[in-house]
C-alpha atoms as a PDB file:
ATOM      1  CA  UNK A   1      39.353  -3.843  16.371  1.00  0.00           C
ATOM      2  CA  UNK A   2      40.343  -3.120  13.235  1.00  0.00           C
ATOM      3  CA  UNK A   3      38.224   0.667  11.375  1.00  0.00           C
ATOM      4  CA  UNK A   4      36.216  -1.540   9.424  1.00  0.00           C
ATOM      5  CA  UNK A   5      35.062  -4.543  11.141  1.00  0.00           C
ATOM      6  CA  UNK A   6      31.555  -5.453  11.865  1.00  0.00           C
ATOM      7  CA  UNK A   7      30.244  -5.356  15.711  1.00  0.00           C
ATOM      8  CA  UNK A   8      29.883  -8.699  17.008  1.00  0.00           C
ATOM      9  CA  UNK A   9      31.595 -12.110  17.470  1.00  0.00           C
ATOM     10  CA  UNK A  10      34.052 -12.652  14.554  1.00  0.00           C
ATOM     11  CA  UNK A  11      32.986 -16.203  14.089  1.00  0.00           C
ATOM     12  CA  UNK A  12      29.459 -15.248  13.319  1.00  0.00           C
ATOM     13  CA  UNK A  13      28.007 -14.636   9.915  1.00  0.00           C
ATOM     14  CA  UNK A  14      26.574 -11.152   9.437  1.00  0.00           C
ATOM     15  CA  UNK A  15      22.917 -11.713   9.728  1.00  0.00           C
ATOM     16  CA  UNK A  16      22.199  -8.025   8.152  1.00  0.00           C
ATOM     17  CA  UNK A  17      21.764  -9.853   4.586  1.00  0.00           C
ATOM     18  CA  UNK A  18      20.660 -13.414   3.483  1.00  0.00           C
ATOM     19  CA  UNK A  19      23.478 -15.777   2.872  1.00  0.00           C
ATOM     20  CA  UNK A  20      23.829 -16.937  -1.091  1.00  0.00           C
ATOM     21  CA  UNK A  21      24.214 -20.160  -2.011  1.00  0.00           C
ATOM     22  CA  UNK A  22      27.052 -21.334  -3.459  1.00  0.00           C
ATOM     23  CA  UNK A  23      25.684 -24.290  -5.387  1.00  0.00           C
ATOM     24  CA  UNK A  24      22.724 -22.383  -6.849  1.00  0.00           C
ATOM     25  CA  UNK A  25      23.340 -20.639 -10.128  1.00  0.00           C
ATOM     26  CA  UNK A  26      20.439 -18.715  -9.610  1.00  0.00           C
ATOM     27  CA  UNK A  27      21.056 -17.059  -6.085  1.00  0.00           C
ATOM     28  CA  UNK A  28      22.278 -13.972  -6.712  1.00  0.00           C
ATOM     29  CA  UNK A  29      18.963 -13.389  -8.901  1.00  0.00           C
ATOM     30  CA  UNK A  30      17.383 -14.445  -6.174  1.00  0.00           C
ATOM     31  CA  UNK A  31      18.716 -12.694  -3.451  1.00  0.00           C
ATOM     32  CA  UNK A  32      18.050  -9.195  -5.286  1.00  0.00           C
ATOM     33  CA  UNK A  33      14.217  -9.935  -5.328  1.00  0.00           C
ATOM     34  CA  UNK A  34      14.362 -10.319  -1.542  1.00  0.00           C
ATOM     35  CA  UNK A  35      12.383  -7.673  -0.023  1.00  0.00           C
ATOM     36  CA  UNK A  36      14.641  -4.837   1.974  1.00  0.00           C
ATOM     37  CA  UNK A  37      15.487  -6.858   5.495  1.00  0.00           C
ATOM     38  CA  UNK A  38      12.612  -9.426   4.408  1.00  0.00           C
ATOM     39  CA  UNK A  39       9.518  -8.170   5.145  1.00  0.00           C
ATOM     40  CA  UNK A  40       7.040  -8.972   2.409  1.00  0.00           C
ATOM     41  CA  UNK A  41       4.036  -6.761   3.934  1.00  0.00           C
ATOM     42  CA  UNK A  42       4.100  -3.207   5.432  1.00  0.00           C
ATOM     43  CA  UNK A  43       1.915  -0.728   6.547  1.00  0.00           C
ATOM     44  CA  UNK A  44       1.963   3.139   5.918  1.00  0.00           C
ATOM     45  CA  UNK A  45      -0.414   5.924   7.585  1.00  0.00           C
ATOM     46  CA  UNK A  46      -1.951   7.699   4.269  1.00  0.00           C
ATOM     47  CA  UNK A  47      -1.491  11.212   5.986  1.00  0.00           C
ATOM     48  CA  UNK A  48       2.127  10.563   6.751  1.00  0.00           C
ATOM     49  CA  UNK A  49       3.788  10.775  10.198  1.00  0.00           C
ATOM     50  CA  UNK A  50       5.631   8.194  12.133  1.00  0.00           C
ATOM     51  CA  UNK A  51       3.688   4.105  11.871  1.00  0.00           C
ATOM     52  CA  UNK A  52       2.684   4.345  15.953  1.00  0.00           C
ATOM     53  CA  UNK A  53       1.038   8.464  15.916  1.00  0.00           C
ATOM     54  CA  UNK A  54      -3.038   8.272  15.684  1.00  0.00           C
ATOM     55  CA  UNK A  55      -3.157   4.768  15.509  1.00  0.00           C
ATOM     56  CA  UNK A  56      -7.011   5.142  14.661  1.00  0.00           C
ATOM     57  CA  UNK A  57      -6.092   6.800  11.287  1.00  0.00           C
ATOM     58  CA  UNK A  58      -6.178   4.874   8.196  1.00  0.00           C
ATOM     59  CA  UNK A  59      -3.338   2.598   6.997  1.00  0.00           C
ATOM     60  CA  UNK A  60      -1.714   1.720   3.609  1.00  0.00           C
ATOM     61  CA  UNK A  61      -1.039  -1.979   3.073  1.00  0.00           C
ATOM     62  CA  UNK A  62       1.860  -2.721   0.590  1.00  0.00           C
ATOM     63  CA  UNK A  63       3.186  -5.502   0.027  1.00  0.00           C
ATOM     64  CA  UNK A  64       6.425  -6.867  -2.165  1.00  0.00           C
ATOM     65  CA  UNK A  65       6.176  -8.127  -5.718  1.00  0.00           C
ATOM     66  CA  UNK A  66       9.809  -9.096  -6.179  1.00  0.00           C
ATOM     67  CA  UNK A  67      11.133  -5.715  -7.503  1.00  0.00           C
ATOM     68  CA  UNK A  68       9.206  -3.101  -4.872  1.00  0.00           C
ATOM     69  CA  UNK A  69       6.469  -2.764  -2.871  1.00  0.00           C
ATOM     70  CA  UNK A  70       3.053  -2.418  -4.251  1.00  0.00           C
ATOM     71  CA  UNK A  71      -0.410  -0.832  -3.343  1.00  0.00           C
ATOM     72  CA  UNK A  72      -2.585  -3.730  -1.407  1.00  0.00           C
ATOM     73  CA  UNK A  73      -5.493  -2.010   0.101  1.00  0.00           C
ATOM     74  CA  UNK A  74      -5.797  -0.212   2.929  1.00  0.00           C
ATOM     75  CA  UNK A  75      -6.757  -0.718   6.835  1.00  0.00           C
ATOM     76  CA  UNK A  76      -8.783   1.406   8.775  1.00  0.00           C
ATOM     77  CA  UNK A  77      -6.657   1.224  11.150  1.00  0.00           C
ATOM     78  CA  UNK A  78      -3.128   0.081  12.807  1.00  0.00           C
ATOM     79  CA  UNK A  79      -4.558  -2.758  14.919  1.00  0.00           C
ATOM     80  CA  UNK A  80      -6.228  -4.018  11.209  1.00  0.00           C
ATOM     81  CA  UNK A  81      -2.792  -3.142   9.471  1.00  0.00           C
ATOM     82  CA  UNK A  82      -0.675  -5.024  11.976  1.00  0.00           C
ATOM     83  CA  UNK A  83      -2.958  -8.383  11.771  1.00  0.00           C
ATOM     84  CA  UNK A  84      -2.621  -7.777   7.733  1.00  0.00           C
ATOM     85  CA  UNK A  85       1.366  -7.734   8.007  1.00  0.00           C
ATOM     86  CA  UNK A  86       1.058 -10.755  10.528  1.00  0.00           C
ATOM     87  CA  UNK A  87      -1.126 -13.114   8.315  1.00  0.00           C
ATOM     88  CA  UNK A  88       0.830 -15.214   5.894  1.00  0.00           C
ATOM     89  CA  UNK A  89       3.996 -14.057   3.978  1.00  0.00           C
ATOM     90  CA  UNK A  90       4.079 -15.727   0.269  1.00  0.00           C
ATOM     91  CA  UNK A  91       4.565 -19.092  -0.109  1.00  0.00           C
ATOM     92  CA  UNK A  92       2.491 -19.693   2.972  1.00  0.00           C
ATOM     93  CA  UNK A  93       5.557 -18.787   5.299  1.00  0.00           C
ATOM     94  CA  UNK A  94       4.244 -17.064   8.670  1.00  0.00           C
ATOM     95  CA  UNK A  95       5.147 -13.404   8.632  1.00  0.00           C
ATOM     96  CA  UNK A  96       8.142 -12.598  10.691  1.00  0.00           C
END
């Protein structure tokens, strides 16, 4: 292996970022208002910490407008959060 190849079969695509499409003139636009790793909902405690300590506090919802994430409510707590991020992505997509 060479210093800078990727782990994995070489005859794979990376799957760390969306593939662009060639024929699309508009796919690099689009590929930078991809949320990070897609995920179009998260969750946040509000008192900081790590997302699985006191799962009975309170949760932030954000979720992605196409440029960052952005305030959506909140949860009271991570069982509500998780079934938040779980509902439907935009588009009507399931949540991955």
């Amino acid at each position: 292996m060479g210093k800078h190849s990727r782990p994995g079969p070489p005859n794979q695509p990376s799957r760390a970022v969306p593939r662009v499409d060639a024929d699309d003139s508009l796919a690099a636009y689009e590929k930078r208002r991809r949320p990070p790793l897609d995920v179009w909902r998260r969750h946040r405690p509000l008192h900081g910490g790590g997302g699985h300590v006191r799962p009975d506090d309170a949760r932030a919802l954000e979720e992605w407008n196409g440029f960052a994430y952005a305030p959506a409510g909140t949860a009271a707590n991570l069982e509500q959060a998780q079934r938040w991020v779980n509902e439907q992505a935009p588009g009507g997509e399931p949540a991955a």
